[in-house]
C-alpha atoms as a PDB file:
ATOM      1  CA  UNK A   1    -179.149 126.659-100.380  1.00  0.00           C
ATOM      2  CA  UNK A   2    -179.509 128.331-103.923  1.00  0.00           C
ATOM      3  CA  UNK A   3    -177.415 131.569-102.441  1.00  0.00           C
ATOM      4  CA  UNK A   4    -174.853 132.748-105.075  1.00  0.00           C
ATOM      5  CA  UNK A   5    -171.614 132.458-103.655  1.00  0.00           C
ATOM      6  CA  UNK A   6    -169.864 135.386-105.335  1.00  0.00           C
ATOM      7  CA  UNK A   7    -166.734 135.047-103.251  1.00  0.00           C
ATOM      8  CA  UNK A   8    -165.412 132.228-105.349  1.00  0.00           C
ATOM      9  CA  UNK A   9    -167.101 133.897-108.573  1.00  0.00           C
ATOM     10  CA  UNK A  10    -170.057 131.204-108.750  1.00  0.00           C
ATOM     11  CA  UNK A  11    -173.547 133.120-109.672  1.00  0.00           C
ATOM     12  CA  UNK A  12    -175.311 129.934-109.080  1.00  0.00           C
ATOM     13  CA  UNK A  13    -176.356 127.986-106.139  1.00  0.00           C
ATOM     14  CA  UNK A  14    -174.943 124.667-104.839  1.00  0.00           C
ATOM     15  CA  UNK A  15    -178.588 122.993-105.376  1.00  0.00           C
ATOM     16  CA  UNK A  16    -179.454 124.223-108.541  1.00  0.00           C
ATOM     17  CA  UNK A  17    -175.912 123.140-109.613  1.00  0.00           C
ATOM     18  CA  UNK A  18    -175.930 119.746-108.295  1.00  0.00           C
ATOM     19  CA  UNK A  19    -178.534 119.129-110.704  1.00  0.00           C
ATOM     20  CA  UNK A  20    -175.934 119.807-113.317  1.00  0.00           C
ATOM     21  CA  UNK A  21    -177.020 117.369-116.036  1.00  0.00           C
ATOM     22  CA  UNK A  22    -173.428 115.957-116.766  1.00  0.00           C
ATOM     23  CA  UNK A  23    -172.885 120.106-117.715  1.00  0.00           C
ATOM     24  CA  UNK A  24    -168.769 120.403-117.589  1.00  0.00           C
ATOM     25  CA  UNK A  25    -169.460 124.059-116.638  1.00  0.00           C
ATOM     26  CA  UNK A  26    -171.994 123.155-113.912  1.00  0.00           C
ATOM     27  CA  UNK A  27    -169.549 120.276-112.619  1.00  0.00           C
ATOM     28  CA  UNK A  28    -166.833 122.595-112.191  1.00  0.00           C
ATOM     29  CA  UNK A  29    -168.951 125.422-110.557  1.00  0.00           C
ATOM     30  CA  UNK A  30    -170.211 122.846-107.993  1.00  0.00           C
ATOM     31  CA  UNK A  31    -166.901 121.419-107.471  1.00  0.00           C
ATOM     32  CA  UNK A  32    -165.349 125.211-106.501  1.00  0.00           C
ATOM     33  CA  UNK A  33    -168.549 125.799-104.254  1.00  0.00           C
ATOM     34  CA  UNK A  34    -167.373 121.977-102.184  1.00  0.00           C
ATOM     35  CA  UNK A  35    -164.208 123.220-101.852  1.00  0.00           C
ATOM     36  CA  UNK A  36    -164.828 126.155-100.549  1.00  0.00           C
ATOM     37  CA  UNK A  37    -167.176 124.668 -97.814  1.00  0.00           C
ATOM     38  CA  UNK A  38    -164.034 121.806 -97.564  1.00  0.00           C
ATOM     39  CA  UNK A  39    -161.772 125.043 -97.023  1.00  0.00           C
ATOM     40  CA  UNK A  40    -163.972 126.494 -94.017  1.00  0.00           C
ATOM     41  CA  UNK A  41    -164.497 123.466 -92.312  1.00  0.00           C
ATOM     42  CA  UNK A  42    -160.696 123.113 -92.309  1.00  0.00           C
ATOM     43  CA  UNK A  43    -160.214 126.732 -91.182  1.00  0.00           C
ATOM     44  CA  UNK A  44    -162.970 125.832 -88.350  1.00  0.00           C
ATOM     45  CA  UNK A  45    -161.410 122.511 -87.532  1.00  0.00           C
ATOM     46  CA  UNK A  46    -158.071 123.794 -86.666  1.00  0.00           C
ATOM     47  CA  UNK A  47    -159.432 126.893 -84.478  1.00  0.00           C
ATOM     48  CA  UNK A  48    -161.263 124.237 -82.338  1.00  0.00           C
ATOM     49  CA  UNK A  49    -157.695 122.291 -82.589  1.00  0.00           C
ATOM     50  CA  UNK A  50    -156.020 125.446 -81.321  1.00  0.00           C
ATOM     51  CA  UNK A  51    -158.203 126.089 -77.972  1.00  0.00           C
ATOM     52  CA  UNK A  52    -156.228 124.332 -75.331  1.00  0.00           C
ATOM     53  CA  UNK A  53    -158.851 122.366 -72.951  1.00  0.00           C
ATOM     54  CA  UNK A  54    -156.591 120.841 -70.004  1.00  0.00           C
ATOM     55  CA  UNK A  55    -154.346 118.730 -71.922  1.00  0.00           C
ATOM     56  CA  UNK A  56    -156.337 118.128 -74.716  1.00  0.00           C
ATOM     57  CA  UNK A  57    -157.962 120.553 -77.289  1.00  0.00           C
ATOM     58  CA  UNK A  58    -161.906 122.009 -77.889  1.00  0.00           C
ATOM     59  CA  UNK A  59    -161.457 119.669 -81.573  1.00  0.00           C
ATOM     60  CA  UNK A  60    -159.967 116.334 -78.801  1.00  0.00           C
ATOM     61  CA  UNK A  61    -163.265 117.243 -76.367  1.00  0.00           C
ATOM     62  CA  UNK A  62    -165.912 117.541 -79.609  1.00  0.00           C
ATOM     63  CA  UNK A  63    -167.370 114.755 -81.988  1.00  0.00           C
ATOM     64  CA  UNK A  64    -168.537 116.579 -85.223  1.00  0.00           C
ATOM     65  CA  UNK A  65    -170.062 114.830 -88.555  1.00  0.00           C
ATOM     66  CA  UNK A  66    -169.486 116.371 -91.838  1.00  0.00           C
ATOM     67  CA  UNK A  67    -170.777 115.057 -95.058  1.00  0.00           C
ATOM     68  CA  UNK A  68    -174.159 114.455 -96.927  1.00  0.00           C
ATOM     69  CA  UNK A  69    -176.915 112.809 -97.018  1.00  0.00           C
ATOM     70  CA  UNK A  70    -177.189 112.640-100.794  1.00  0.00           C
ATOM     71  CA  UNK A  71    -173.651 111.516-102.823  1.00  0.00           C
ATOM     72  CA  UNK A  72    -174.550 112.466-106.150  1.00  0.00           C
ATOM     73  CA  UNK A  73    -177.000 115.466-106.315  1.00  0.00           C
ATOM     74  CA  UNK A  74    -177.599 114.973-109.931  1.00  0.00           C
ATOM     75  CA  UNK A  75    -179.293 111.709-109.267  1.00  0.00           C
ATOM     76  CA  UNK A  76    -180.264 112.163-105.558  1.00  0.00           C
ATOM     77  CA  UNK A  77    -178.304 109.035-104.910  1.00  0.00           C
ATOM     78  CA  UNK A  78    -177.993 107.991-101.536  1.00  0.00           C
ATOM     79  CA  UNK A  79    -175.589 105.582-101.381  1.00  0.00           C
ATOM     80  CA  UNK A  80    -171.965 105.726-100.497  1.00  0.00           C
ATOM     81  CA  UNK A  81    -172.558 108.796 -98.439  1.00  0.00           C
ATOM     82  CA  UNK A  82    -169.219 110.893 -97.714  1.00  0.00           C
ATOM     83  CA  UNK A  83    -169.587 111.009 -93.966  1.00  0.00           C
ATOM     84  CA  UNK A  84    -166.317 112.094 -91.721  1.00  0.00           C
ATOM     85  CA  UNK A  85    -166.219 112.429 -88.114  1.00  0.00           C
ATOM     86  CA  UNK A  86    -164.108 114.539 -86.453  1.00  0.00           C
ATOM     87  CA  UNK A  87    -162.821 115.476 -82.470  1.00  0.00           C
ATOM     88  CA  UNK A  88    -162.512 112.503 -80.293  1.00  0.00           C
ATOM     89  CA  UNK A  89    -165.425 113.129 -77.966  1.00  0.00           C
ATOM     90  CA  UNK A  90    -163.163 113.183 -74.980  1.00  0.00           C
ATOM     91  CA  UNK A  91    -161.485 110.150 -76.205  1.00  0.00           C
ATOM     92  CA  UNK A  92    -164.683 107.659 -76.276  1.00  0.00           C
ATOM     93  CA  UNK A  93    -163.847 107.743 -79.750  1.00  0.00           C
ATOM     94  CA  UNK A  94    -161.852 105.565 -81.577  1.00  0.00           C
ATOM     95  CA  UNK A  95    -160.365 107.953 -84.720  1.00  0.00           C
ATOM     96  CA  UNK A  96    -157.960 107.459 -87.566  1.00  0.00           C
ATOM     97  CA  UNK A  97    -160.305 104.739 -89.489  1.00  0.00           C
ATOM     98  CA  UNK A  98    -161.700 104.579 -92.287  1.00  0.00           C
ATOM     99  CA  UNK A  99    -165.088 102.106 -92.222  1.00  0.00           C
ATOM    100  CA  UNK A 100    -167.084 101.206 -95.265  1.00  0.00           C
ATOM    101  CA  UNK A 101    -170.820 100.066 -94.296  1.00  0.00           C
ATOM    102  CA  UNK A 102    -172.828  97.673 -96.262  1.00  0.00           C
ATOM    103  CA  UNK A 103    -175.535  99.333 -99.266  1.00  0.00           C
ATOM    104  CA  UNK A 104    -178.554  98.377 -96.533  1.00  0.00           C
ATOM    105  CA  UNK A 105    -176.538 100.373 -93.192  1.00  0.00           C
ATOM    106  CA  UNK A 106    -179.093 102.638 -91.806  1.00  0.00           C
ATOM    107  CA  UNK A 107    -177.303 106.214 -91.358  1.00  0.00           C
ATOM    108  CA  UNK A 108    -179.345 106.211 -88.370  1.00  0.00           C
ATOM    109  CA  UNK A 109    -176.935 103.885 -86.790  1.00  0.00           C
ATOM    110  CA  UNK A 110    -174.562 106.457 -86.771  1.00  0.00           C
ATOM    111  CA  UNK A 111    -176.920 108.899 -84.780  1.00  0.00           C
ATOM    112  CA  UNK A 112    -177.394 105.986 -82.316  1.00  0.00           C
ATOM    113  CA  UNK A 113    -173.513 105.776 -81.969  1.00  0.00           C
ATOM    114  CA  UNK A 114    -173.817 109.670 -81.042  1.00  0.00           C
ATOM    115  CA  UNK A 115    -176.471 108.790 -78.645  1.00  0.00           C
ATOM    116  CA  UNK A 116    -174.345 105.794 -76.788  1.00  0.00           C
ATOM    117  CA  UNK A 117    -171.523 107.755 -76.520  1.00  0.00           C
ATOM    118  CA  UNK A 118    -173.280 110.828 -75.136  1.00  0.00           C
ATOM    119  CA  UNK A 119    -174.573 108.849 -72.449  1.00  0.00           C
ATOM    120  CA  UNK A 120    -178.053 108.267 -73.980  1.00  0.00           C
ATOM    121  CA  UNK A 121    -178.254 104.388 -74.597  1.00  0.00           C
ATOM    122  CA  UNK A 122    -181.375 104.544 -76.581  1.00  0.00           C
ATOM    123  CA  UNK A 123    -182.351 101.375 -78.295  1.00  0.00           C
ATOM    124  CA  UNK A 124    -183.786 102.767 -81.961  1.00  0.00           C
ATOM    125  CA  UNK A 125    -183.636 106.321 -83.550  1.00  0.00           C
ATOM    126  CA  UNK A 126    -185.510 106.059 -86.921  1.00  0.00           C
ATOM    127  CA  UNK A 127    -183.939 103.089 -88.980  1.00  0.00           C
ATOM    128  CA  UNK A 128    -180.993 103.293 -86.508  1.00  0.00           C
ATOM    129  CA  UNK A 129    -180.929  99.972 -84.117  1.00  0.00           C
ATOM    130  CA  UNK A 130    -177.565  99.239 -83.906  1.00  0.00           C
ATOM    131  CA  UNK A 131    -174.196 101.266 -82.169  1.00  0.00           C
ATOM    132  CA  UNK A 132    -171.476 101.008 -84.404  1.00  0.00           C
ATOM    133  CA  UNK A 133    -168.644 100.016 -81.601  1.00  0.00           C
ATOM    134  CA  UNK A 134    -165.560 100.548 -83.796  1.00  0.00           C
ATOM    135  CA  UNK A 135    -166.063 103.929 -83.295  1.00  0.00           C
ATOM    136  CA  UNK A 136    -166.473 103.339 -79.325  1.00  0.00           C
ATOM    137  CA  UNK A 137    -163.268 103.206 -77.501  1.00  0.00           C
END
């Protein structure tokens, strides 16, 4: 959004600053406003990591995605997304990896990973054909 986010002192929004132009003043503005969304995903993350579910946790019994779908605002570039999955899905997930995808990966492939391990085998969603099984355990 284009909200200011006066809690960390930045007047601006995050979309009109990640048009920053190269602007070392826009840059850093843009870089407190991501770490402050970095900051209460953590804080999020380890409340869901602190509700005991059986023997597990809410975080072990959830799959969540953070990231973009753009990696460099300024240029709208979509490539080399930062995606991050989190939670284990009940353990259908394999975790602790780190997997680089070719330029031409549909992102959609990752939605029809969510779909196979939610029990909904569908065979395309958008550009998505393909399950990514590392991530199925």
């Amino acid at each position: 959004s284009n909200r200011a986010y006066k809690e960390i002192d930045v007047a601006e929004g995050h979309h009109s600053l990640s048009h920053h132009g190269n602007d070392p003043n826009k840059e850093a503005q843009i870089s407190r406003i991501n770490s402050f969304h970095a900051a209460q995903f953590a804080y999020f993350l380890a409340k869901m990591d602190s509700v005991a579910e059986g023997d597990q946790t809410l975080l072990d019994h959830s799959l969540i995605l953070y990231g973009s779908g753009i990696s460099d605002g300024n240029r709208h570039n979509h490539d080399d997304l930062p995606i991050a999955l989190f939670g284990r899905a009940g353990g259908r997930v394999k975790s602790g990896q780190h997997i680089v995808f070719g330029a031409e990966t549909p992102m959609c492939n990752l939605y029809m990973t969510y779909l196979s391990i939610l029990g909904a085998p569908e065979k395309r969603f958008a550009d998505g054909e393909k399950v990514i099984d590392a991530l199925i355990a």
